[in-house]
Protein backbone atom coordinates (compact mmCIF):
# COMPACT_ATOMS: atom_id res chain seq x y z
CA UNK A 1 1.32 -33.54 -32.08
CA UNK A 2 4.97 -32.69 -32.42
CA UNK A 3 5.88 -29.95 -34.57
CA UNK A 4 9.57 -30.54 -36.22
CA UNK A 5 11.37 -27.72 -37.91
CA UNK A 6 14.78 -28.84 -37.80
CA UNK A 7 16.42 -32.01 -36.39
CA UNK A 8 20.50 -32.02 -35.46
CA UNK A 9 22.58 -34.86 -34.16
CA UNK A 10 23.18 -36.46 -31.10
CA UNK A 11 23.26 -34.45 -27.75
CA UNK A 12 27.21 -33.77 -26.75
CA UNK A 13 27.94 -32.25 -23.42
CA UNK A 14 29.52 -28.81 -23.56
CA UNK A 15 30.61 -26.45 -21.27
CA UNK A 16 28.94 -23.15 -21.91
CA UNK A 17 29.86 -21.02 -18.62
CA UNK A 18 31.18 -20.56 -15.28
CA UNK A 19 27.08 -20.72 -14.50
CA UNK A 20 25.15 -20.28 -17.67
CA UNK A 21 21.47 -20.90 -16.27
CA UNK A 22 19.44 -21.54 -13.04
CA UNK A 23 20.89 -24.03 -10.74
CA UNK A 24 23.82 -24.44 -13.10
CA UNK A 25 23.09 -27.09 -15.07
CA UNK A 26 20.67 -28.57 -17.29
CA UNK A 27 19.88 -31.11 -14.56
CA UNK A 28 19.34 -27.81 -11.62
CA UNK A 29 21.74 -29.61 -9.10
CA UNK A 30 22.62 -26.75 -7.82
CA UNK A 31 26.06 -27.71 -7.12
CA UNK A 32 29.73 -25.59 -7.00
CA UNK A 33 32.91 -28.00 -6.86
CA UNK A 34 34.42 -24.64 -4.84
CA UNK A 35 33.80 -23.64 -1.34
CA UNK A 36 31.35 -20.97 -0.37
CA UNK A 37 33.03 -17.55 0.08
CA UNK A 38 31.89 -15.70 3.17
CA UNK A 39 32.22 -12.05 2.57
CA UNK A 40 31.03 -9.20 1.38
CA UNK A 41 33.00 -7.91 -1.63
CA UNK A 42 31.03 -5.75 -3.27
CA UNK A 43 27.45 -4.27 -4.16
CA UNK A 44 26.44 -2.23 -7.44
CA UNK A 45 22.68 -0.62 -7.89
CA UNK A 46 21.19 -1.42 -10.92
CA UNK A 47 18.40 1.66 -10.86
CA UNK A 48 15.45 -0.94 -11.45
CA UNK A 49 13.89 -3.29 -9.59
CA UNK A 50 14.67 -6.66 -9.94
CA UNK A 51 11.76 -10.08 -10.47
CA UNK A 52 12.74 -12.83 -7.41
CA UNK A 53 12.09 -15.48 -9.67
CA UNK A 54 15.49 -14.97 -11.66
CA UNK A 55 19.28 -15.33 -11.03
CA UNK A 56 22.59 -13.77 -11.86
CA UNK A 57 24.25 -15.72 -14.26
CA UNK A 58 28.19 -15.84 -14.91
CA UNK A 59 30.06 -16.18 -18.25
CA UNK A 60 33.14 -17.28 -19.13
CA UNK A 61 34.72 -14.81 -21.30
CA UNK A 62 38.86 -14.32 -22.62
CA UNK A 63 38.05 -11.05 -21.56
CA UNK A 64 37.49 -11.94 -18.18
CA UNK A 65 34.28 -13.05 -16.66
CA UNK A 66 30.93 -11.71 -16.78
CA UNK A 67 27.76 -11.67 -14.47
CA UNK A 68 24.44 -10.98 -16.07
CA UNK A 69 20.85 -9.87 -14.33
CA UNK A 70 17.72 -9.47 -15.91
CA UNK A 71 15.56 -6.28 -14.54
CA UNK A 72 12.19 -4.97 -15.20
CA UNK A 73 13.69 -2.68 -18.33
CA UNK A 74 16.27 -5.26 -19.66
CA UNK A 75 19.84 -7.18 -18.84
CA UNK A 76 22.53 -5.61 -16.94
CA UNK A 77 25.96 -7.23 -17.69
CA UNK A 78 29.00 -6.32 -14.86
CA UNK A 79 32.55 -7.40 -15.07
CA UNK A 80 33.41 -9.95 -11.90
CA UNK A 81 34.79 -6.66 -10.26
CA UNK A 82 31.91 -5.01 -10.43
CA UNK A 83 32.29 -2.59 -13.29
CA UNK A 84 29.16 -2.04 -15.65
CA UNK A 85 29.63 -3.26 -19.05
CA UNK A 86 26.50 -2.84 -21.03
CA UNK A 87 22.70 -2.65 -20.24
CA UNK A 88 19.83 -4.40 -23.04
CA UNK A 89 16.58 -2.57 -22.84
CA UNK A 90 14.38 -5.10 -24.23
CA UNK A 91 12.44 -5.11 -21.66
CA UNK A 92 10.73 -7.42 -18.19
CA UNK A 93 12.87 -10.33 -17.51
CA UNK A 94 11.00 -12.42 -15.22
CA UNK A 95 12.83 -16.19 -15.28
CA UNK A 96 16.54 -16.67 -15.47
CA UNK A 97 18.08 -16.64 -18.78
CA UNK A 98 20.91 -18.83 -20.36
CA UNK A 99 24.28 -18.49 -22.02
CA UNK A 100 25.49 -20.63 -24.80
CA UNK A 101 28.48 -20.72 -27.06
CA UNK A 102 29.06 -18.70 -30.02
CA UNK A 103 28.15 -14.96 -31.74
CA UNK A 104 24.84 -14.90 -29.86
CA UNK A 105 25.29 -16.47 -26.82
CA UNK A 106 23.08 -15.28 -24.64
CA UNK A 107 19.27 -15.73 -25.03
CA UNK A 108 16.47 -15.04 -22.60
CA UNK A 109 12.47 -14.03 -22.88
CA UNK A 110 11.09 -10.68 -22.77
CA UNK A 111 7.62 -8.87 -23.78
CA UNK A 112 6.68 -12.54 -24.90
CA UNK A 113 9.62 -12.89 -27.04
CA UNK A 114 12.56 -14.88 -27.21
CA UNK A 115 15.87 -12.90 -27.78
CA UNK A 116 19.05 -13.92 -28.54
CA UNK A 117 21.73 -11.40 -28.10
CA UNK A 118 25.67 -10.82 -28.69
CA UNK A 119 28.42 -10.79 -25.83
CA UNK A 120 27.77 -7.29 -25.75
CA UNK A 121 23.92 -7.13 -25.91
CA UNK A 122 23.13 -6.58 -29.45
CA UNK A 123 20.19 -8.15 -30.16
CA UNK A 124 20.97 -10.57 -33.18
CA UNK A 125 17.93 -12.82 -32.97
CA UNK A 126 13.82 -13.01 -31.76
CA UNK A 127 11.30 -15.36 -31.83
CA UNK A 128 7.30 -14.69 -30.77
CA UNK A 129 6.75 -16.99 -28.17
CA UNK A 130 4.37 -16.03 -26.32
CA UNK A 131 4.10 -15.75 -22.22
CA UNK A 132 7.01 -17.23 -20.99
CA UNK A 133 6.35 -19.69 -17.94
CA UNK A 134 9.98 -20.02 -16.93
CA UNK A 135 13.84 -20.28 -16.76
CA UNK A 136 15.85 -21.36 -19.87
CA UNK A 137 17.51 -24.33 -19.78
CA UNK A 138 19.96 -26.13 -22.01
CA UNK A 139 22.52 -29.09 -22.75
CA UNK A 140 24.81 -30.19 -25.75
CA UNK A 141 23.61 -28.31 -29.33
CA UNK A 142 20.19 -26.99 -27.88
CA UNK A 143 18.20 -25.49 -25.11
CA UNK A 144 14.36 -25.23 -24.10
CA UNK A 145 11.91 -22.32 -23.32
CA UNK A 146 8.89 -22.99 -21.77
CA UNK A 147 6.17 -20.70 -23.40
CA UNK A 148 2.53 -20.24 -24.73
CA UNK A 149 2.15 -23.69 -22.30
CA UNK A 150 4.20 -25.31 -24.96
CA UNK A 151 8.13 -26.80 -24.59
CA UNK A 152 10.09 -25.52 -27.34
CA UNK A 153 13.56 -26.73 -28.31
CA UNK A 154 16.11 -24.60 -30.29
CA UNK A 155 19.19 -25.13 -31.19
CA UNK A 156 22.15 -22.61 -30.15
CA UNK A 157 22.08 -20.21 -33.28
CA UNK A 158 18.28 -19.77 -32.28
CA UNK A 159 16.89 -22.14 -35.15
CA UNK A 160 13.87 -23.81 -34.14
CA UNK A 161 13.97 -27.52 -33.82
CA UNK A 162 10.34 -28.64 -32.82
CA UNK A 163 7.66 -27.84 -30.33
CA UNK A 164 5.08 -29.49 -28.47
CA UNK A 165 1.26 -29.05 -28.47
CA UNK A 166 -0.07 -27.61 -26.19
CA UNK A 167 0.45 -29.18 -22.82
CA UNK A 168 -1.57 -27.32 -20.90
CA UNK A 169 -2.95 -26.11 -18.23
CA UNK A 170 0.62 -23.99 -18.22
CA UNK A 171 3.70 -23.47 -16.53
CA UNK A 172 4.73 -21.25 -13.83
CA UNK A 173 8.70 -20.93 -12.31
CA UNK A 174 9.39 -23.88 -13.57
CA UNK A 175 11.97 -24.94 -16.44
CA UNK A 176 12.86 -28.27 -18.10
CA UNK A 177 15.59 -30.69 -16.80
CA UNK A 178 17.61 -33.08 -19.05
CA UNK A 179 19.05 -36.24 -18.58
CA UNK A 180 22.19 -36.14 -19.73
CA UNK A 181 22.73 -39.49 -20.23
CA UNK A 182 19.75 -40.00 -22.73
CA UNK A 183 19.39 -36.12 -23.82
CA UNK A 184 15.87 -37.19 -22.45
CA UNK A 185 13.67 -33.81 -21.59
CA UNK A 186 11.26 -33.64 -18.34
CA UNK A 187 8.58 -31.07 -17.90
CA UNK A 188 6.01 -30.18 -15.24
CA UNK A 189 2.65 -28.57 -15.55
CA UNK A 190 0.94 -26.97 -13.36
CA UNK A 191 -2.33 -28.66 -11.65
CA UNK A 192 -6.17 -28.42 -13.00
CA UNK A 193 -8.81 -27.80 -10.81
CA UNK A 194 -9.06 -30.19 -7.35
CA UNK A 195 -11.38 -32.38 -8.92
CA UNK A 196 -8.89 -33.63 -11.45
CA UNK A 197 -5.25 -33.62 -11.02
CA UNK A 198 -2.43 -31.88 -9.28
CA UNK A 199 -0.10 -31.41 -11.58
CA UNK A 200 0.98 -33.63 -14.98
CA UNK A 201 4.69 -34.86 -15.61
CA UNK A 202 5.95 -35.34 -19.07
CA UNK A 203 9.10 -36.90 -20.92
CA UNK A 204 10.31 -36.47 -24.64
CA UNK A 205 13.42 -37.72 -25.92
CA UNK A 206 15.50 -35.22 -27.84
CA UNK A 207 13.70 -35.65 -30.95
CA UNK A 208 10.17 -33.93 -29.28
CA UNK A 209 8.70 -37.52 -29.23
CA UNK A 210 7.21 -38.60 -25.93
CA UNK A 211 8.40 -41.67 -24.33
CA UNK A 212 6.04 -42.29 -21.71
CA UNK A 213 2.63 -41.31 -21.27
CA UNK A 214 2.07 -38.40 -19.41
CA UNK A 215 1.99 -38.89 -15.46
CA UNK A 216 -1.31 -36.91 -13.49
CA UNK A 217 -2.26 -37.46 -9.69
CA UNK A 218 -4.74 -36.72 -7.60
CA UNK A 219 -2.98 -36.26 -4.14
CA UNK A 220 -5.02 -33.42 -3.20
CA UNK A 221 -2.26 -31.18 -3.03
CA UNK A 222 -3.53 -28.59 -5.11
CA UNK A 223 -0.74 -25.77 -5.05
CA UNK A 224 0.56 -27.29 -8.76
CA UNK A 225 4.04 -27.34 -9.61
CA UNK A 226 5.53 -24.14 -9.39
CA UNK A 227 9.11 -25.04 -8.94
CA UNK A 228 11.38 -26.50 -11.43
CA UNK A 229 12.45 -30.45 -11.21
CA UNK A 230 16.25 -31.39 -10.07
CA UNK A 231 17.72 -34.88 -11.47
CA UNK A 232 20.03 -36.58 -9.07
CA UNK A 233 21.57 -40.26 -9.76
CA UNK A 234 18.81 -41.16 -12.29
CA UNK A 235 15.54 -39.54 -10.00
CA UNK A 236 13.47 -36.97 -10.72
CA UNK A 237 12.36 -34.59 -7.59
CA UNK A 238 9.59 -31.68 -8.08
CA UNK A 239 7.48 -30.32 -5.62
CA UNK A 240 3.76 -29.38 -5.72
CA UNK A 241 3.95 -26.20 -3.41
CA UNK A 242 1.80 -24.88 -0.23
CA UNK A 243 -2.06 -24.05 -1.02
CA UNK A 244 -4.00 -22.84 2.01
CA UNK A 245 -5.38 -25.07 3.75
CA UNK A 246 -4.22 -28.32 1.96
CA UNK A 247 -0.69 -30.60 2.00
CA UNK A 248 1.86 -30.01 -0.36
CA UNK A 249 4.71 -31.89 -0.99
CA UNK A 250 7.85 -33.28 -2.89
CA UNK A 251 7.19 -36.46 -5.34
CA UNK A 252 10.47 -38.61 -6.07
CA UNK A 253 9.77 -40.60 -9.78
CA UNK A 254 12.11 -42.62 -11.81
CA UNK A 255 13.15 -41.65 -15.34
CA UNK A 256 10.75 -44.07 -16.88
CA UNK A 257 7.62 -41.89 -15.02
CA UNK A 258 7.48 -44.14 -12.30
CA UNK A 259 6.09 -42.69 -9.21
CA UNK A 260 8.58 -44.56 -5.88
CA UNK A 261 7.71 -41.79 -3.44
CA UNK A 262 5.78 -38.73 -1.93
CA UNK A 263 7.04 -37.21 0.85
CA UNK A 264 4.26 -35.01 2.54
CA UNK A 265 5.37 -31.31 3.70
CA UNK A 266 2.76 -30.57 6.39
CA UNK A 267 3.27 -27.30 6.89
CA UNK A 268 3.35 -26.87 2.97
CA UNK A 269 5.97 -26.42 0.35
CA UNK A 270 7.44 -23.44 -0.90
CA UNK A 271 8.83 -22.32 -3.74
CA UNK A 272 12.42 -23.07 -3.92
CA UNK A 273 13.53 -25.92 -6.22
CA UNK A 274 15.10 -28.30 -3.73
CA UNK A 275 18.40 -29.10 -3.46
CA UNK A 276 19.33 -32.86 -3.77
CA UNK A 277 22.94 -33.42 -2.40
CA UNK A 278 24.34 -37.14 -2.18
CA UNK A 279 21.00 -38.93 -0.15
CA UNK A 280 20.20 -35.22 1.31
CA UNK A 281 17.28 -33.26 0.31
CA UNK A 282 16.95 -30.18 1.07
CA UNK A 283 13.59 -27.78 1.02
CA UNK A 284 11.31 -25.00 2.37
CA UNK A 285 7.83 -25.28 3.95
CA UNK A 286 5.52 -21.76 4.01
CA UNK A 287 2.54 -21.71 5.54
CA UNK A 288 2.03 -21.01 9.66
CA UNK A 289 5.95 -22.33 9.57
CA UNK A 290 8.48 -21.18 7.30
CA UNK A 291 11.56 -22.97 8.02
CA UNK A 292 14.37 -24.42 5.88
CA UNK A 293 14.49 -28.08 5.82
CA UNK A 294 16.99 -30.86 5.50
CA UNK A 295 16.05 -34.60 4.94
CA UNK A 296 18.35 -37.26 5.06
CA UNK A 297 16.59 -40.89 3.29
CA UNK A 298 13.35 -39.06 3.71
CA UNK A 299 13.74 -38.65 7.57
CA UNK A 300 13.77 -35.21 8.96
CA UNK A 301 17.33 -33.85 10.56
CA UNK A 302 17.44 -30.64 10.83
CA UNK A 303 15.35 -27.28 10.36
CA UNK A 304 16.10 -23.34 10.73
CA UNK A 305 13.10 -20.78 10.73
CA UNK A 306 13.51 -18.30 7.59
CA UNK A 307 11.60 -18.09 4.72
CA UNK A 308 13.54 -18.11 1.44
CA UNK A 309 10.91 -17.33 -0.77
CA UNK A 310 12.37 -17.64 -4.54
CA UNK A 311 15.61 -18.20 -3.56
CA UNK A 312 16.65 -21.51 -4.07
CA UNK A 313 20.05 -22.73 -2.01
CA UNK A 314 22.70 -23.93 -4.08
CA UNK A 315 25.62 -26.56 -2.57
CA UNK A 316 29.22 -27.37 -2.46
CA UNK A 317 31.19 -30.59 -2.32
CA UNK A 318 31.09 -30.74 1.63
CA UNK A 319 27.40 -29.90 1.62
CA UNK A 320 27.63 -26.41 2.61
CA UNK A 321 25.00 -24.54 1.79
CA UNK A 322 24.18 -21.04 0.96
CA UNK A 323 20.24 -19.19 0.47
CA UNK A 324 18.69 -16.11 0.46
CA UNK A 325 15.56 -14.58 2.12
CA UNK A 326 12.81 -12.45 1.22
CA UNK A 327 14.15 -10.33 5.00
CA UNK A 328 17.46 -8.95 2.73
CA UNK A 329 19.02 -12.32 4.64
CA UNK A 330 21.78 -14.48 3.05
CA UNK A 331 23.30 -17.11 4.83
CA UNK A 332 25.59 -20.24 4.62
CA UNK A 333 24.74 -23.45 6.26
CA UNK A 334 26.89 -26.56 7.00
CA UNK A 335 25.68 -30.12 6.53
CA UNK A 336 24.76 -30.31 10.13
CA UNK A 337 22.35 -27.21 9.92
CA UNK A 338 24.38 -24.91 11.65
CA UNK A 339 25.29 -21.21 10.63
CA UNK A 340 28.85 -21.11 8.76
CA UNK A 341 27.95 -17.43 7.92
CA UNK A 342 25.10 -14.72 8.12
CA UNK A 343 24.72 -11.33 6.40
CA UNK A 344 21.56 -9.73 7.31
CA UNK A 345 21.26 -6.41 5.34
CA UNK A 346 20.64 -6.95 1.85
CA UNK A 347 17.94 -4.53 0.35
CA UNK A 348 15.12 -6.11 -0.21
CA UNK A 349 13.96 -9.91 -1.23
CA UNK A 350 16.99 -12.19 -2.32
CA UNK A 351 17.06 -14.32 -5.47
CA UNK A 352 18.84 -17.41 -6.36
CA UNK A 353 22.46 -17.67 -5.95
CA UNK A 354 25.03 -18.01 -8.31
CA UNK A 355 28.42 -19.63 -8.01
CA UNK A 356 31.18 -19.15 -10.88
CA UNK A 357 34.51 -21.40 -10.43
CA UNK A 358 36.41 -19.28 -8.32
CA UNK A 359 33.89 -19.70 -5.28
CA UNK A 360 32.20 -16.38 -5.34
CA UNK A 361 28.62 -16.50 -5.23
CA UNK A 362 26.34 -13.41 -6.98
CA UNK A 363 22.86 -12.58 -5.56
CA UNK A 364 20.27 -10.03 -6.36
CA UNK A 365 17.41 -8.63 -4.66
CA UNK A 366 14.06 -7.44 -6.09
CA UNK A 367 14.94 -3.74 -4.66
CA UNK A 368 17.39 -3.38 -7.58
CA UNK A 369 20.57 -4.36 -6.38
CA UNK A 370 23.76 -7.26 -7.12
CA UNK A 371 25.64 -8.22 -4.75
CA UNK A 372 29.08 -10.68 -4.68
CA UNK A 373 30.13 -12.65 -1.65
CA UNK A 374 33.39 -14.70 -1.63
CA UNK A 375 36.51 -15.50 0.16
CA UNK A 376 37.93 -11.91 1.05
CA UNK A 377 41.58 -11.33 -0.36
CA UNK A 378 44.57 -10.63 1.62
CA UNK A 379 44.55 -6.71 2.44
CA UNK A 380 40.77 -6.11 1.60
CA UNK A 381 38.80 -3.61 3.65
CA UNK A 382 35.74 -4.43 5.35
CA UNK A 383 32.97 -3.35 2.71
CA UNK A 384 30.78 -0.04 4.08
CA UNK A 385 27.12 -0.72 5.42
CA UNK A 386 24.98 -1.15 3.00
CA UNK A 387 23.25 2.48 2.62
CA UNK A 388 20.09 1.00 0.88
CA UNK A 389 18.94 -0.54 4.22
CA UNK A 390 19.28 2.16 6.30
CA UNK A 391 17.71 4.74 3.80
CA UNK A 392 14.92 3.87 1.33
CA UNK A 393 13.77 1.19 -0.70
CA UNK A 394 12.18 2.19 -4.15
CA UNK A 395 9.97 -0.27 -5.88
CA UNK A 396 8.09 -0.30 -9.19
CA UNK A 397 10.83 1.39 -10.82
CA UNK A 398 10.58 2.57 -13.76
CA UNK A 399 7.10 3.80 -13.07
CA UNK A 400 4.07 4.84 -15.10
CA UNK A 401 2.10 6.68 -12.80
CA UNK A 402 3.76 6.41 -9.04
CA UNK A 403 6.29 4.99 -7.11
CA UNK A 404 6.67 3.48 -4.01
CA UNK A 405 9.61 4.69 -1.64
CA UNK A 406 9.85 2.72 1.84
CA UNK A 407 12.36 5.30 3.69
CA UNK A 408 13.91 5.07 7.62
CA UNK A 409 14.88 8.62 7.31
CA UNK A 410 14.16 12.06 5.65
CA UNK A 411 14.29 12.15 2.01
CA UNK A 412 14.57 15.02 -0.71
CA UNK A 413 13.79 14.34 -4.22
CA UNK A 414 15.34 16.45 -7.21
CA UNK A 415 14.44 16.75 -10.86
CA UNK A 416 17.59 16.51 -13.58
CA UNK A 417 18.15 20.21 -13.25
CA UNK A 418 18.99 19.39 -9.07
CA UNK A 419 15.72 21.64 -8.48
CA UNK A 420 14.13 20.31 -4.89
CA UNK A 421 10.33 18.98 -6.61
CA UNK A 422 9.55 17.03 -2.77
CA UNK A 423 10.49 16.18 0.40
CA UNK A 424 9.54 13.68 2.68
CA UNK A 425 9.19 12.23 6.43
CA UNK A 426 10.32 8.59 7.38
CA UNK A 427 7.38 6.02 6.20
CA UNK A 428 5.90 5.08 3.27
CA UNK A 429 5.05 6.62 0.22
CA UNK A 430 3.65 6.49 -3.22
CA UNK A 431 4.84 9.58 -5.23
CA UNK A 432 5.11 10.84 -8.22
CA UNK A 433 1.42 10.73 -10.12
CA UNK A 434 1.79 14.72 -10.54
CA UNK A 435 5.11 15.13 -11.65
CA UNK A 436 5.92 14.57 -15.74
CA UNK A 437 7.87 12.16 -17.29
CA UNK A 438 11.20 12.21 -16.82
CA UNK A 439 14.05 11.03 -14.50
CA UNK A 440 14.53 12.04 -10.73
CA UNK A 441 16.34 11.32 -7.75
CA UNK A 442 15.75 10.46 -3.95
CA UNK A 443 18.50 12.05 -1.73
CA UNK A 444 18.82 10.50 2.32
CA UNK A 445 21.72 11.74 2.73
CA UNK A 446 23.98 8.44 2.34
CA UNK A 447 22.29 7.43 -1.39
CA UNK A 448 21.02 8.69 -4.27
CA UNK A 449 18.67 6.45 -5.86
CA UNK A 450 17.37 7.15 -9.41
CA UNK A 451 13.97 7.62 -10.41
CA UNK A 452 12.70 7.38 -13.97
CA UNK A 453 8.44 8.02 -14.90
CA UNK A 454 8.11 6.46 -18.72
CA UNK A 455 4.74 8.16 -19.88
C-alpha cells in the first residue's frame, strides 16, 4: 500500500548544483562536461574520520561555491579554496547527501533522521525515518530517501509526499534513480536467502504507484544489490556484488522491468556503481582479482589491477576517467585504459569523486581528510607531501573508549594544557581507554592530528 501525504505537479527539471548528490544526477551517470584536472591543489583535515560510502558534494552559491562532506560527528562545509565555513554536529553521515534549491537546501540522514538544513547548517527541518539504507537522490520538485526498507518521496521544503510499504528485505549503498523523461522512480533491494531470490527491482511513477510488478531472480548470485542503479539511453544497469564463493554480476533491464541481459563477473563484483559511458561500461571485480574493468557491447577491453572499493569512477566527455582506492590511490584513466594521471598518497581509503563545472574534482578518504585535484593555475607551487602518509593515521575518531593510531614514526601525544600524557614507537596502537574525556593531540613532528574522547 501507498501512503500519500501530499501530491504536487508534474516533475520539471532543475538545476540544483554544480554536483548536488552521488554521481551527479538523479540518473548516477556519473558524468562532468569538463576535463579531469590532474593536480594536486589542496588538502584540509577534517579531525574525524570519514564513512567510504559517501561523497563530497559541491554547491552553487552567489557567494561562491561550496563543497560539503559528511563525517562521523556531522557535515563539514569548505569554500572551493579550501577555507572552512561551518561544521553541523548532527551526527554519523554514512550515504551521500543532496542539495536542493531554496532556505533549506541541503538535506541528508543522520541518527535515523532526516535533516534538512540552511546554507549555513542550521538545522530548519527533521523527519524520523528510521535506518537509512542509502544516498539521497532527487529531480524536479522532490527527492527520495531510502529508509526503514521503505522509499520515501519529499518534496524540497521537506513535506512528505508518500511512502511505500515496506519493500523489504532492505537496502544497503544503494539510492533511487529517476527517469527523467517519465519522473518514473527505480529501486533495488537487497537479496533473500539463496533459496529464493537475489535481489527484487521495483518501479513507481511519481505519484508512489507501481507500474510494473516487482522483478526477483534467482541467478544464484547471492551478494544482493549493494550498489546503486545508473540509467543510460532508456536502460537500467545494477549490479548484484561478489559473495564468496559464488558469481556476481551486472543485469541490464529495460524501463518497463524487462530483463535483456546479465553479464557474469567471474571473479565477482564489487561495490562501485558502474559507470555507463556512450556503449562503455565500466566496473570492478573483488574477489582473488581486484581489477578495474572496461566493457565495450559487453565484450571485455581492457583491465588495470586496483581495488576501488566504494569509490565509484566518474567520466568526462572524452571518456576519461578518474577513481579512487582503498591504498590512498587516485588516478585518471583514458578511454583506452591507460594512466593519464596517478597520485598515490592519499591518507587512507578514497571515496567517490566529485566534479563541479570548473573541472576540479573533490575526494575524501575515511582517515578524515578532503582533498581537490584540478588543472593547476599559472604560477602555482607544487603542493607539499602529504604529512598524513608519512606520519599516522587515526581512526575511530571521536572515540568512546580508545583509538586507533597507525604511525611510521615516533609520536607524542598532549592533553589541551600541551602537558606530554604518552609517547609512542612506530606501529600500531589503540590508546586512550585510561585517559578522561576530553580533547588531545598526536604530535610526529610534521602533523598534529586532533583527538577528542566523548564519555
Amino acid at each position: 500500500m501507498i501512503k500519500h501525504f501530499f501530491v504536487l505537479g508534474l516533475v520539471f527539471a532543475t538545476s540544483w548544483a554544480n554536483w548536488p548528490m552521488f554521481r551527479h544526477d538523479s540518473q548516477h551517470s556519473g558524468r562532468s562536461n569538463f576535463d579531469l584536472g590532474p593536480s594536486l591543489i589542496w588538502q584540509r583535515q577534517l579531525g574525524d574520520s570519514v564513512s567510504v560510502k559517501t561523497c563530497p558534494l559541491v554547491v552553487e552559491r552567489e557567494s561562491g561555491d561550496a563543497v560539503l562532506i559528511g563525517s562521523q560527528s556531522g557535515l563539514h562545509a569548505f569554500s572551493s579554496s579550501g577555507e572552512s565555513l561551518w561544521v553541523s554536529l548532527i551526527g554519523l553521515i554514512e550515504y551521500a547527501p543532496l542539495v536542493v534549491s531554496g532556505d533549506t537546501g541541503i538535506w541528508l540522514v543522520a541518527s535515523e533522521t532526516l535533516f534538512g538544513l540552511s546554507w549555513s547548517g542550521e538545522i530548519r527541518s527533521r523527519l524520523r525515518v528510521g535506518v537509512s539504507g542509502g544516498h539521497l537522490s532527487g529531480f524536479g520538485n522532490r527527492f527520495y530517501v531510502l529508509a526503514d526498507d521503505r522509499l520515501w518521496a519529499l518534496d524540497r521544503t521537506g513535506r512528505l509526499l508518500w511512502q511505500t510499504e515496506d519493500l523489504g528485505p532492505g537496502f544497503e549503498n544503494t539510492s533511487a534513480v529517476v527517469d527523467t523523461a517519465t519522473g518514473n522512480v527505480y529501486v533495488i533491494t537487497l537479496g533473500n536467502t539463496l533459496a529464493y531470490y537475489d535481489y527484487r527491482l521495483y518501479g513507481f511513477d511519481s505519484l508512489g504507484g507501481q507500474f510494473f510488478p516487482r522483478k526477483e531472480e534467482l541467478l544464484f548470485w547471492p551478494g544482493g544489490c549493494q550498489l546503486s542503479p545508473v540509467i543510460s539511453s532508456d536502460t537500467l544497469y545494477f549490479g548484484l556484488v561478489y559473495s564468496f564463493g559464488w558469481q556476481s554480476g551486472l543485469l541490464i533491464y529495460d524501463l518497463a522491468g524487462n530483463l535483456l541481459h546479465a553479464l557474469s563477473e567471474d571473479d565477482g563484483l564489487g561495490y562501485i556503481t558502474p559507470v555507463v559511458h556512450d556503449s562503455t561500461i565500466v566496473l570492478s571485480s573483488i574477489g582473488f582479482n581486484n581489477r578495474l574493468k572496461s566493457y565495450q557491447s559487453c565484450q571485455l577491453q581492457w583491465l588495470y589491477a586496483l581495488e576501488p572499493g566504494y569509490s565509484s569512477p566518474v567520466v568526462d566527455d572524452s571518456g576519461n576517467l578518474a577513481v579512487g582506492t582503498i591504498g590512498g590511490q587516485f588516478l585518471v584513466f583514458n578511454s583506452n585504459g591507460g594512466i593519464g594521471f596517478e597520485y598515490d598518497s592519499l591518507a587512507g581509503q578514497v571515496s567517490s569523486p566529485a566534479v563541479d563545472d570548473s573541472g576540479a574534482i573533490y575526494v575524501a578518504t575515511d582517515a578524515g581528510w578532503l582533498y581537490k585535484f584540478a588543472a593547476e593555475p599559472t604560477g602555482a607551487t607544487e603542493p607539499e607531501v602529504h604529512p598524513q602518509v608519512q606520519t599516522a593515521i587515526v581512526s575511530s575518531n571521536p572515540f568512546a573508549e580508545q583509538v586507533s593510531i597507525v604511525s611510521q614514526r615516533p609520536f607524542k601525544i598532549y592533553d589541551l594544557t600541551g602537558r606530554l600524557v604518552f609517547a609512542g614507537q612506530p606501529g600500531r596502537l589503540n590508546w586512550g581507554r585510561d585517559v578522561t574525556r576530553g580533547i588531545y593531540f598526536v604530535e610526529t613532528g610534521k602533523a598534529v592530528l586532533k583527538l577528542a574522547k566523548v564519555q
